[in-house]
C-alpha atoms as a PDB file:
ATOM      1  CA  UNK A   1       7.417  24.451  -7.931  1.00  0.00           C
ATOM      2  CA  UNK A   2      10.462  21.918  -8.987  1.00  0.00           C
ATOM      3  CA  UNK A   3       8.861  19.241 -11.819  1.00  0.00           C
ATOM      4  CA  UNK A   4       7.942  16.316 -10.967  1.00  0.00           C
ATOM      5  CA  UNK A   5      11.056  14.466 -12.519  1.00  0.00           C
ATOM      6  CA  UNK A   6      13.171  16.398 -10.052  1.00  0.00           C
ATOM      7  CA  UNK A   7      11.016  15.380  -7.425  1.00  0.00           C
ATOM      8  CA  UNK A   8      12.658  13.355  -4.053  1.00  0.00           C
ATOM      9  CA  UNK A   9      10.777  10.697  -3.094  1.00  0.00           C
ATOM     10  CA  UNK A  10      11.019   8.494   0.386  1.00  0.00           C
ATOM     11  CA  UNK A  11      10.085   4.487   0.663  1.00  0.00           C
ATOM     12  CA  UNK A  12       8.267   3.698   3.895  1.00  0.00           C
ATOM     13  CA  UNK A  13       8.828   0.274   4.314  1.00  0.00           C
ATOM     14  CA  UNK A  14       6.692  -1.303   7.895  1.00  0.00           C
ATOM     15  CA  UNK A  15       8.007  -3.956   9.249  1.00  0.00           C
ATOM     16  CA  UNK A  16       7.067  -6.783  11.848  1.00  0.00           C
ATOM     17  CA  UNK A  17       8.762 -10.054  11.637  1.00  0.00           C
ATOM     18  CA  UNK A  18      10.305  -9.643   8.813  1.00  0.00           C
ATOM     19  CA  UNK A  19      13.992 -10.885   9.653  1.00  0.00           C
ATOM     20  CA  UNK A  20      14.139 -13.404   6.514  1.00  0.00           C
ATOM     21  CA  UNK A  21      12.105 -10.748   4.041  1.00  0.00           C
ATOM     22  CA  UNK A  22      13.018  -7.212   4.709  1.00  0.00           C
ATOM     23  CA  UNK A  23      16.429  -6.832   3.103  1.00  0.00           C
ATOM     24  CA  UNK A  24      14.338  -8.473  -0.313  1.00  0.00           C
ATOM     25  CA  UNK A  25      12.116  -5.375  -0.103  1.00  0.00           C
ATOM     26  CA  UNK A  26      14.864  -2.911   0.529  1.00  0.00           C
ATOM     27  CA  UNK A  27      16.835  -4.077  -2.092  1.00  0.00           C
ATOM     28  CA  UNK A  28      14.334  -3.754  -5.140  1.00  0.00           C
ATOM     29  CA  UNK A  29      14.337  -0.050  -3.981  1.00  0.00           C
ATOM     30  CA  UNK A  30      18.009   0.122  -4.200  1.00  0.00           C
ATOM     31  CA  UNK A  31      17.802  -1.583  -7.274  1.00  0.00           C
ATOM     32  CA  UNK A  32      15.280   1.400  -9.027  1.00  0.00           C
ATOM     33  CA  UNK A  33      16.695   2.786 -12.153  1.00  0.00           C
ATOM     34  CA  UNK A  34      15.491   5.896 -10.777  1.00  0.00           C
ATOM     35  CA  UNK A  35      16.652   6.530  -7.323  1.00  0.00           C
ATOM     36  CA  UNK A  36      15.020   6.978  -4.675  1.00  0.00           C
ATOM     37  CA  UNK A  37      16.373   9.727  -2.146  1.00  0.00           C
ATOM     38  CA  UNK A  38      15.534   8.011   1.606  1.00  0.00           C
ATOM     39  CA  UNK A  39      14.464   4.620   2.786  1.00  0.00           C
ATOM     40  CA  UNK A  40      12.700   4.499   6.230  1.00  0.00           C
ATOM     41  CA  UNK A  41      11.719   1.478   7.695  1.00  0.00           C
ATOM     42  CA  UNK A  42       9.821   1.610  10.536  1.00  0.00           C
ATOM     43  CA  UNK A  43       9.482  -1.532  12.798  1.00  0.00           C
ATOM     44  CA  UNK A  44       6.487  -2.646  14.262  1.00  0.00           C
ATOM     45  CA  UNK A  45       7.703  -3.724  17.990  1.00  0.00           C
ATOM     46  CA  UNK A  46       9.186  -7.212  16.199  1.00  0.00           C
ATOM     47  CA  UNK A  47      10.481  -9.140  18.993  1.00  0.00           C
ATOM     48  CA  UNK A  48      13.137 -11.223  15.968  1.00  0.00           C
ATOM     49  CA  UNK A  49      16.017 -10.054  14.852  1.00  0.00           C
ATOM     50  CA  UNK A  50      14.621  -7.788  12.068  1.00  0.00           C
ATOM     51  CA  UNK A  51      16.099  -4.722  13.865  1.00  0.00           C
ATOM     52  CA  UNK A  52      19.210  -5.619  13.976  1.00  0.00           C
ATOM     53  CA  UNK A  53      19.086  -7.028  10.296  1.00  0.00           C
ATOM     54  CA  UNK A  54      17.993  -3.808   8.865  1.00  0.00           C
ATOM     55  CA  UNK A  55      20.740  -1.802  11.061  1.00  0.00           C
ATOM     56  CA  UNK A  56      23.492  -4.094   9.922  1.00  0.00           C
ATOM     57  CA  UNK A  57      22.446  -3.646   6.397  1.00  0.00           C
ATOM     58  CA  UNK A  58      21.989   0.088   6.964  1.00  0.00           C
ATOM     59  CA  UNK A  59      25.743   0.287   7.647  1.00  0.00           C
ATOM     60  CA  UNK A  60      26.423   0.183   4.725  1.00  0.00           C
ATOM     61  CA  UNK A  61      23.557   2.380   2.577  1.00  0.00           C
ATOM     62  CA  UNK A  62      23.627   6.060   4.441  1.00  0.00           C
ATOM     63  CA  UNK A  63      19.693   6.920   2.984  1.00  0.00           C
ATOM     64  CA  UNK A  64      18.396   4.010   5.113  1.00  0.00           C
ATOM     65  CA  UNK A  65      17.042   5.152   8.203  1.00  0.00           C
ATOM     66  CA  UNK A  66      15.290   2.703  10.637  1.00  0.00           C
ATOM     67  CA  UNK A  67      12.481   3.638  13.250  1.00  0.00           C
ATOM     68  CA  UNK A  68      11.606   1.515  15.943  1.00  0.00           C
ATOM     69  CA  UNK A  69       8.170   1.343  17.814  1.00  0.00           C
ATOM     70  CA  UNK A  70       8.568   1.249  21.565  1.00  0.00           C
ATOM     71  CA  UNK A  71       4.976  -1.073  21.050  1.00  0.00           C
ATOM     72  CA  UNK A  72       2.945  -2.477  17.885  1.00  0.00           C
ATOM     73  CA  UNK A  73       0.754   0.105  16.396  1.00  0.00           C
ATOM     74  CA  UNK A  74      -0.266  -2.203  13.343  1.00  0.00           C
ATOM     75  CA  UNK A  75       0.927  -0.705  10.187  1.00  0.00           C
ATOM     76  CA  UNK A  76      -1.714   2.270   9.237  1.00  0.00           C
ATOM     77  CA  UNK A  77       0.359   4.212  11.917  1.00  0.00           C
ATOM     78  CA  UNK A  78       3.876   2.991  11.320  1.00  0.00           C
ATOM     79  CA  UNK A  79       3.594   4.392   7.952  1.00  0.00           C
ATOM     80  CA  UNK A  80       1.856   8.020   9.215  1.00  0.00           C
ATOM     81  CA  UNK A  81       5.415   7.782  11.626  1.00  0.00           C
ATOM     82  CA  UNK A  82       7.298   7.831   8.654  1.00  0.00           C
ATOM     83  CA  UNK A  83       5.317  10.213   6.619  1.00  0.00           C
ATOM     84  CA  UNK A  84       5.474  12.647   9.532  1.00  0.00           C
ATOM     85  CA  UNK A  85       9.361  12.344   9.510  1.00  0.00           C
ATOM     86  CA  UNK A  86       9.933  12.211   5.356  1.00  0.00           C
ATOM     87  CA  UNK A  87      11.765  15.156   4.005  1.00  0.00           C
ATOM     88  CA  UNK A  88      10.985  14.120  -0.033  1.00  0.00           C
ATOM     89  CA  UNK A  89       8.203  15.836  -1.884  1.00  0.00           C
ATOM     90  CA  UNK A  90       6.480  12.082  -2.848  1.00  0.00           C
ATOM     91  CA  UNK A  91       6.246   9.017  -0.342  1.00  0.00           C
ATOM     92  CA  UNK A  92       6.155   5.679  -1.926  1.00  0.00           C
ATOM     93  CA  UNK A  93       4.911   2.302   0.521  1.00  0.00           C
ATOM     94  CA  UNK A  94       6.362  -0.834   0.044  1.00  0.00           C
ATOM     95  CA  UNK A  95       5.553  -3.605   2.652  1.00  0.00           C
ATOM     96  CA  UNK A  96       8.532  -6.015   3.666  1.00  0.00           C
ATOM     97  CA  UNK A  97       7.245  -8.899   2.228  1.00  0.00           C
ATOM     98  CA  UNK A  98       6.483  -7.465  -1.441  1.00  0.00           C
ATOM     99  CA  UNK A  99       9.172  -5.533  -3.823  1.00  0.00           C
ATOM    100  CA  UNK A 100       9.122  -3.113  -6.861  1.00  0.00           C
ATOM    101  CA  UNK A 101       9.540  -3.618 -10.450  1.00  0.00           C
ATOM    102  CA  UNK A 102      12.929  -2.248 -10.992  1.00  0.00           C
ATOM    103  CA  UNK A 103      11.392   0.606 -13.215  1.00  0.00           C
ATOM    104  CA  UNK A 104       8.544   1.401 -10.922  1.00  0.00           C
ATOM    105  CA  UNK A 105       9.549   4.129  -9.313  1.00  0.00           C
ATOM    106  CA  UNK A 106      10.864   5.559 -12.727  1.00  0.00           C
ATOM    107  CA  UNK A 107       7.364   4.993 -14.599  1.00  0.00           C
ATOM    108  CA  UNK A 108       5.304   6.891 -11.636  1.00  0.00           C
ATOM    109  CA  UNK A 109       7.864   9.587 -11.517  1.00  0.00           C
ATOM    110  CA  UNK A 110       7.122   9.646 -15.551  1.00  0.00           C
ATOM    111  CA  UNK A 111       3.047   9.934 -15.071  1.00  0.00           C
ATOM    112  CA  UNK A 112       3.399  12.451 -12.267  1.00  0.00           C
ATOM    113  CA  UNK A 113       5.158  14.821 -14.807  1.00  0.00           C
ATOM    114  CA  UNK A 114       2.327  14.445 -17.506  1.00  0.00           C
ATOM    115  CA  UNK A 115       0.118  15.015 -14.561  1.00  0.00           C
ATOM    116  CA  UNK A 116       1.591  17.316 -12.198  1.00  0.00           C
ATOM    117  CA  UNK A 117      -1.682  18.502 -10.088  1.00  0.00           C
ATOM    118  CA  UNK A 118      -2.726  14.661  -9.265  1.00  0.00           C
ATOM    119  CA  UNK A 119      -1.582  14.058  -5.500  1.00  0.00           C
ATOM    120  CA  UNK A 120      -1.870   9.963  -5.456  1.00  0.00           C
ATOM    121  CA  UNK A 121      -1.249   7.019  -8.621  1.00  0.00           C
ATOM    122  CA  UNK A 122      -0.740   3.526  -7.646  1.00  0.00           C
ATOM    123  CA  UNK A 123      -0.227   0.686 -10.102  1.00  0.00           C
ATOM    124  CA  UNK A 124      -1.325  -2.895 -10.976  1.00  0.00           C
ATOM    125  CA  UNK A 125       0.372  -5.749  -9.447  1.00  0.00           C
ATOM    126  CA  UNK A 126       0.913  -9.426 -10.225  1.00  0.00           C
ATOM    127  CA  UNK A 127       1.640 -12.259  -7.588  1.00  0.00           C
ATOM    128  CA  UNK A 128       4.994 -14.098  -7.402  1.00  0.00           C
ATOM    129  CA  UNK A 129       4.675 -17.516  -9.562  1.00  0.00           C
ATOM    130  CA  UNK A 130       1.320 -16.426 -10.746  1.00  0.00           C
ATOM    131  CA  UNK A 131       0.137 -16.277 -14.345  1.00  0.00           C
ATOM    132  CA  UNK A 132      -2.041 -13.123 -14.918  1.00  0.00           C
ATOM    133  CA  UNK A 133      -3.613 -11.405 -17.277  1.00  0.00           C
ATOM    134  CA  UNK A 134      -3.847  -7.393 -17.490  1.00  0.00           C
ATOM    135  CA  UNK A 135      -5.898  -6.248 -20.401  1.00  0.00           C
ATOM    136  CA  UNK A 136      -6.645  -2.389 -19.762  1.00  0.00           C
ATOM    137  CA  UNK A 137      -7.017  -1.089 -22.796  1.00  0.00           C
ATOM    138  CA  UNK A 138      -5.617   2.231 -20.960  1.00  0.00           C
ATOM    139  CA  UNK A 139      -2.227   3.067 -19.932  1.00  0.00           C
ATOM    140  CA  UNK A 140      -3.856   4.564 -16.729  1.00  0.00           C
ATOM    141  CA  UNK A 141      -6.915   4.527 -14.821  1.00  0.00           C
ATOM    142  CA  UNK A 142      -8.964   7.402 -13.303  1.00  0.00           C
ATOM    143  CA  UNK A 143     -10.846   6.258 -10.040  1.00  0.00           C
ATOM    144  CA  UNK A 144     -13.850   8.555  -8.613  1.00  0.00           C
ATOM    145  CA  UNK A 145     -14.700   7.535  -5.107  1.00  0.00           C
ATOM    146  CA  UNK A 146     -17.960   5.439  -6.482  1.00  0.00           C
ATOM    147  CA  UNK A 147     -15.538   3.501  -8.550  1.00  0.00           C
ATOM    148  CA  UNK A 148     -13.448   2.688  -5.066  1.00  0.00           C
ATOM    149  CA  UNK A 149     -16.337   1.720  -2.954  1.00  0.00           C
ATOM    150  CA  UNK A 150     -16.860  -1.054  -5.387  1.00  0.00           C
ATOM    151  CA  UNK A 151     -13.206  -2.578  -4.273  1.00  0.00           C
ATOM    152  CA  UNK A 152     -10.314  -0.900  -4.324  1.00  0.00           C
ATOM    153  CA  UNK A 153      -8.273  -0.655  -7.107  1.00  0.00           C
ATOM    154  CA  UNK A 154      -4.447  -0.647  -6.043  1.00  0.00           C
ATOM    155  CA  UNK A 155      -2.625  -2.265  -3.107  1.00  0.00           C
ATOM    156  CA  UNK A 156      -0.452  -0.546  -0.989  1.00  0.00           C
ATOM    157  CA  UNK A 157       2.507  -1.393  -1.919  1.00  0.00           C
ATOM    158  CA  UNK A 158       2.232   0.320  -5.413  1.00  0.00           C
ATOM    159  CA  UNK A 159       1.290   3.878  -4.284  1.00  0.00           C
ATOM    160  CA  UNK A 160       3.194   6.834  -4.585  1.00  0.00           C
ATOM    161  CA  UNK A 161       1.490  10.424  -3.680  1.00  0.00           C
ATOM    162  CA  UNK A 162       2.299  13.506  -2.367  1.00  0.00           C
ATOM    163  CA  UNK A 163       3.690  13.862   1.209  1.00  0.00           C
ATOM    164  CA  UNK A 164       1.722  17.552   1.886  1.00  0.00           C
ATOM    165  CA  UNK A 165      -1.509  16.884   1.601  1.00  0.00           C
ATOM    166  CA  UNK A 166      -3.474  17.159   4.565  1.00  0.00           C
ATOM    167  CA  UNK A 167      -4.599  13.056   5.222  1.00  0.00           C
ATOM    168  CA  UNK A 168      -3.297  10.341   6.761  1.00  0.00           C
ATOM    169  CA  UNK A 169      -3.881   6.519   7.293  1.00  0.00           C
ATOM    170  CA  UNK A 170      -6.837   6.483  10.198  1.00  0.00           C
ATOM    171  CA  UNK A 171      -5.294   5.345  13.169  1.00  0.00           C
ATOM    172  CA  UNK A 172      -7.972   3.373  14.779  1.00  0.00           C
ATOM    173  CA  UNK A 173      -7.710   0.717  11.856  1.00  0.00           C
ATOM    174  CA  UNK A 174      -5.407  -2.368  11.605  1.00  0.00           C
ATOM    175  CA  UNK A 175      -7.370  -3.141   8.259  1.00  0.00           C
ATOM    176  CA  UNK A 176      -8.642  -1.629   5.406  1.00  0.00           C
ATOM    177  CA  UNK A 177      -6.690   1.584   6.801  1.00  0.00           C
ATOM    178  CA  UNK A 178      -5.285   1.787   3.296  1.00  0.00           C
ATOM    179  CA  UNK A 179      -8.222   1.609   1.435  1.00  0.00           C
ATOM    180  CA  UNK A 180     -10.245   4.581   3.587  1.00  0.00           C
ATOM    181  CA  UNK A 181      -7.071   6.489   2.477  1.00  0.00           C
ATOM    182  CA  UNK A 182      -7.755   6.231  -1.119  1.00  0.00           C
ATOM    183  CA  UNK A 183     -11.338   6.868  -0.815  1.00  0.00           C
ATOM    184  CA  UNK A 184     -10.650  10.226   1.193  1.00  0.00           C
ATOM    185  CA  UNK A 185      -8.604  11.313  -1.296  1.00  0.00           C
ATOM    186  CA  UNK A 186     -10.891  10.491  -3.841  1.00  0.00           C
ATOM    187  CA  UNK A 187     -13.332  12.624  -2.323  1.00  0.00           C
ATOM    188  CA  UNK A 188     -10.818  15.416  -1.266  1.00  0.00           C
ATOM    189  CA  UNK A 189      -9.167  15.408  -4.895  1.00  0.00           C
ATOM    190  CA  UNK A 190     -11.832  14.004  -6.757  1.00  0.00           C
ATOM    191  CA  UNK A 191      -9.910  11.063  -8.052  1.00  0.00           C
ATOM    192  CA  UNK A 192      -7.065   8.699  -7.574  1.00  0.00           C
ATOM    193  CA  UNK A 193      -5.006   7.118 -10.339  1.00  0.00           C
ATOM    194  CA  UNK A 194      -3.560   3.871 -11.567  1.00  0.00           C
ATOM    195  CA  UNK A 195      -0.344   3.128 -14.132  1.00  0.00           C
ATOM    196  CA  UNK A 196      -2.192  -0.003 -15.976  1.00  0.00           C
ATOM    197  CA  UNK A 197       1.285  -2.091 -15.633  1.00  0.00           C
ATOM    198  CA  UNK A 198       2.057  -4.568 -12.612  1.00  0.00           C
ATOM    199  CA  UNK A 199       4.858  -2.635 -10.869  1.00  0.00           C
ATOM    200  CA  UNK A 200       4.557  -3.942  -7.735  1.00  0.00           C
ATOM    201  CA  UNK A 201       5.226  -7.966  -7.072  1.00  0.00           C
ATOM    202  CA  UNK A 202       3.410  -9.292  -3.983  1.00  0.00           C
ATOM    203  CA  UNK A 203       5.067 -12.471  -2.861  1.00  0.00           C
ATOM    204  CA  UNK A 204       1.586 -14.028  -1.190  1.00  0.00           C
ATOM    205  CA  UNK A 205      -1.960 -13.715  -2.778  1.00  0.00           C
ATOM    206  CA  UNK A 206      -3.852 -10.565  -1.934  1.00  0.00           C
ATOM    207  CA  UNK A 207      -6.249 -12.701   0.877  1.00  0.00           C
ATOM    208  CA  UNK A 208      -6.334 -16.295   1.858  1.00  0.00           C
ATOM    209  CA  UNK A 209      -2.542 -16.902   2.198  1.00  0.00           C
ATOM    210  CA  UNK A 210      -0.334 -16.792   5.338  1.00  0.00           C
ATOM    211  CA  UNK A 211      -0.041 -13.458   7.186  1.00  0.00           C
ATOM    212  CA  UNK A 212      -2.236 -10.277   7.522  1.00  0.00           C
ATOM    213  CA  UNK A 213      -4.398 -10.858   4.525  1.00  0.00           C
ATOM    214  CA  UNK A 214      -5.512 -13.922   5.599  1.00  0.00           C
ATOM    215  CA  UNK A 215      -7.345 -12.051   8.015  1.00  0.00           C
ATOM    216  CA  UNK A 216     -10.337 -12.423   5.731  1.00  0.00           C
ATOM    217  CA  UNK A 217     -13.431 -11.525   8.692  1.00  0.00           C
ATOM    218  CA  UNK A 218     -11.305  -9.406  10.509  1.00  0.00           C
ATOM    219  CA  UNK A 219     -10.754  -7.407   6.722  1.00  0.00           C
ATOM    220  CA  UNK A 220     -14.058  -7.294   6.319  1.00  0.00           C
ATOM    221  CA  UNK A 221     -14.920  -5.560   9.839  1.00  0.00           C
ATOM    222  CA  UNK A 222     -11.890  -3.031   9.443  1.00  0.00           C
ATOM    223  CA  UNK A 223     -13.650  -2.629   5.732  1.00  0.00           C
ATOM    224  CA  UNK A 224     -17.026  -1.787   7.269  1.00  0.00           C
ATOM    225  CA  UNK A 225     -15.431   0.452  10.252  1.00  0.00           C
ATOM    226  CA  UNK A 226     -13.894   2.601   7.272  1.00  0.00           C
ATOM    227  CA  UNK A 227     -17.389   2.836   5.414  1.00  0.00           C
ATOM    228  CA  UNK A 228     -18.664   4.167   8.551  1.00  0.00           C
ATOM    229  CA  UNK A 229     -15.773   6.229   8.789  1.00  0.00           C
ATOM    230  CA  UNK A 230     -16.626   7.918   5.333  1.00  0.00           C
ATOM    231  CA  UNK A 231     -20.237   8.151   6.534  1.00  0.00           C
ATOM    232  CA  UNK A 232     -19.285  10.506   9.296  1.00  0.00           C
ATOM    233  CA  UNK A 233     -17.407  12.430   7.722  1.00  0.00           C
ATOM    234  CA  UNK A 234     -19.660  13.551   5.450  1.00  0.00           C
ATOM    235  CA  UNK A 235     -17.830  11.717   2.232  1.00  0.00           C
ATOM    236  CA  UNK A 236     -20.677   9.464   1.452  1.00  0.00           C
ATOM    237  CA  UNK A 237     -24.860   9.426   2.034  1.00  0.00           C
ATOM    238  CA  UNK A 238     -26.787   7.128   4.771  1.00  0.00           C
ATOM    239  CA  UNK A 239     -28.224   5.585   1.422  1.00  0.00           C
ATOM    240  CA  UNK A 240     -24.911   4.948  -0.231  1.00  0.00           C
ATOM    241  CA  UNK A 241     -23.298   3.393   3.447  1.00  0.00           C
ATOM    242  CA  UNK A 242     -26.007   0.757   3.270  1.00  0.00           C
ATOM    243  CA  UNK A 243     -26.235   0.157  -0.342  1.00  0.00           C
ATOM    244  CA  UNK A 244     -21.775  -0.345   0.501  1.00  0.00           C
ATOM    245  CA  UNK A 245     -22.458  -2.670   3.569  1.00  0.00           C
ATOM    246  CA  UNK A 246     -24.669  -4.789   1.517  1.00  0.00           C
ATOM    247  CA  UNK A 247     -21.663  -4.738  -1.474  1.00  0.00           C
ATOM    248  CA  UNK A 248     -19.091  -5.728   1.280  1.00  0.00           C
ATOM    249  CA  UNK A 249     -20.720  -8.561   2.493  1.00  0.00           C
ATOM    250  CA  UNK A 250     -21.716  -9.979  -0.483  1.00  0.00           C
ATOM    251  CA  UNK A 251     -17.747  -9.250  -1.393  1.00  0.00           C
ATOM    252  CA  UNK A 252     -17.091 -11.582   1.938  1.00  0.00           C
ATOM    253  CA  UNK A 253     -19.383 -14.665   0.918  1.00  0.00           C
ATOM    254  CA  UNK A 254     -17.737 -14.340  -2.472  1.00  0.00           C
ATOM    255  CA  UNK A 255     -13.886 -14.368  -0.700  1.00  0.00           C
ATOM    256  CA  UNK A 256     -14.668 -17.189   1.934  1.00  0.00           C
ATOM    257  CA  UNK A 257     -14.606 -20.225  -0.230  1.00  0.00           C
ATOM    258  CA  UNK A 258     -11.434 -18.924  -2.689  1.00  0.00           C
ATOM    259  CA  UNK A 259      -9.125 -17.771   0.501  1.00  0.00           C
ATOM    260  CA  UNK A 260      -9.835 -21.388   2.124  1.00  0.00           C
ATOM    261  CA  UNK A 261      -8.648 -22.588  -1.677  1.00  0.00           C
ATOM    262  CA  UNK A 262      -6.100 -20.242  -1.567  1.00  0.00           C
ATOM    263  CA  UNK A 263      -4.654 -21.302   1.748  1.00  0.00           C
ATOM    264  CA  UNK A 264      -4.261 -24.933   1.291  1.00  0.00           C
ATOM    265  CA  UNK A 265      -2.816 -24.230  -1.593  1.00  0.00           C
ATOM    266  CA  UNK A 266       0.008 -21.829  -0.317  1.00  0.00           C
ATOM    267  CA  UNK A 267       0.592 -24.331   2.246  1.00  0.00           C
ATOM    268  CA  UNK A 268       1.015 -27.529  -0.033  1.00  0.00           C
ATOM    269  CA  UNK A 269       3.934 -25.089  -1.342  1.00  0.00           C
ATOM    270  CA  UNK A 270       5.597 -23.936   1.691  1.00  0.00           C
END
């Protein structure tokens, strides 16, 4: 097997709307200081001019490759249409409205050679204009599926894993499709994994902003859909789904009141 510094690696970057944001994304993976082999963006049945803005820019970057759905799947399956057509031996997700540190890509491909039988590590993130504090006393974190039904501990945008392995983002969900993900492969692999450094900059607050985290019942549902999800397939205990439904509601009362703060005060900005 090639080591992991040799490794290729594809973005998958979904897209819907994203006419004024998309070429931002793409170009903090061009910008990597470790490159990455093939970009494919896969658009979401946007009915702008985000097709065309990606193919123009394409013209002129060969390892750009643009998909476009004939309908809107919601992005859980525009990314398993991309990891179904990716060559590279790791996939990496960005989302068009969030971009990399420029040394992201670099630092995972780092970790995944002083780790080379983990399949998944994702990383910390910070929010655009933000001040935050990341005190891990750890340069990485080891998650056990317990430690994920908590809350999960990465966002999508700063996960890189393995393309074989045999999972992919459930279908059925428009939430939370992400975060069933991790916990399956928590429970396949026994763990998932997390670079302690904010690699990944999201450009709106995680929930209560504009867009589909502000979505804060309908994340909830899709949350509870994938705890059932686990429950069926044997991943977790009856006793453990309730003791999780309980969790995620009380998660829900505590989100309500800061994503209404959070709103009005992303749109007093913009």
């Amino acid at each position: 097997m090639k080591s992991p510094e040799n490794f290729s690696v594809t973005a998958i970057i979904p897209t819907f709307r994203s006419e004024n944001l998309v070429i931002r994304a793409i170009e903090s993976v061009l910008s990597q200081s470790s490159r990455v082999d093939e970009i494919i963006v896969v658009d979401d049945g946007s009915d702008d001019q985000t097709v065309q803005v990606v193919r123009d820019f394409a013209s002129n970057h060969t390892q750009i490759r643009i998909i476009v759905n004939d309908q809107n799947l919601g992005p859980g399956q525009s990314r398993n249409i991309a990891w179904n057509l990716a060559k590279s031996d790791y996939l990496a997700f960005l989302d068009a409205d969030d971009t990399w540190h420029p040394k992201k890509i670099e630092l995972q491909r780092e970790w995944f050679r002083a780790n080379s039988s983990e399949v998944i590590c994702g990383t910390q993130h910070c929010i655009v204009n933000q001040d935050q504090k990341h005190n891990d006393d750890e340069n990485f974190s080891r998650f056990t599926i317990k430690d994920l039904l908590r809350r999960n501990r990465f966002t999508t945008p700063s996960v890189m894993l393995r393309r074989n392995i045999p999972l992919r983002f459930d279908s059925k969900l428009r939430m939370s499709e992400d975060y069933l993900l991790w916990m399956e492969i928590a429970s396949e692999f026994g763990n998932v994994n997390r670079i302690n450094k904010p690699l990944t900059i999201l450009h709106k607050p995680e929930f209560g902003a504009d867009g589909l985290s502000s979505k804060i019942s309908a994340m909830y549902f899709g949350e509870m859909k994938a705890l059932s999800i686990l429950y069926q397939k044997n991943h977790i205990s009856f006793a453990t789904l309730i003791r999780s439904y309980i969790w995620s509601t009380l998660k829900l009362a505590r989100r309500l009141p800061l994503a209404l703060y959070r709103k009005l005060a992303w749109k007093s900005k913009h």
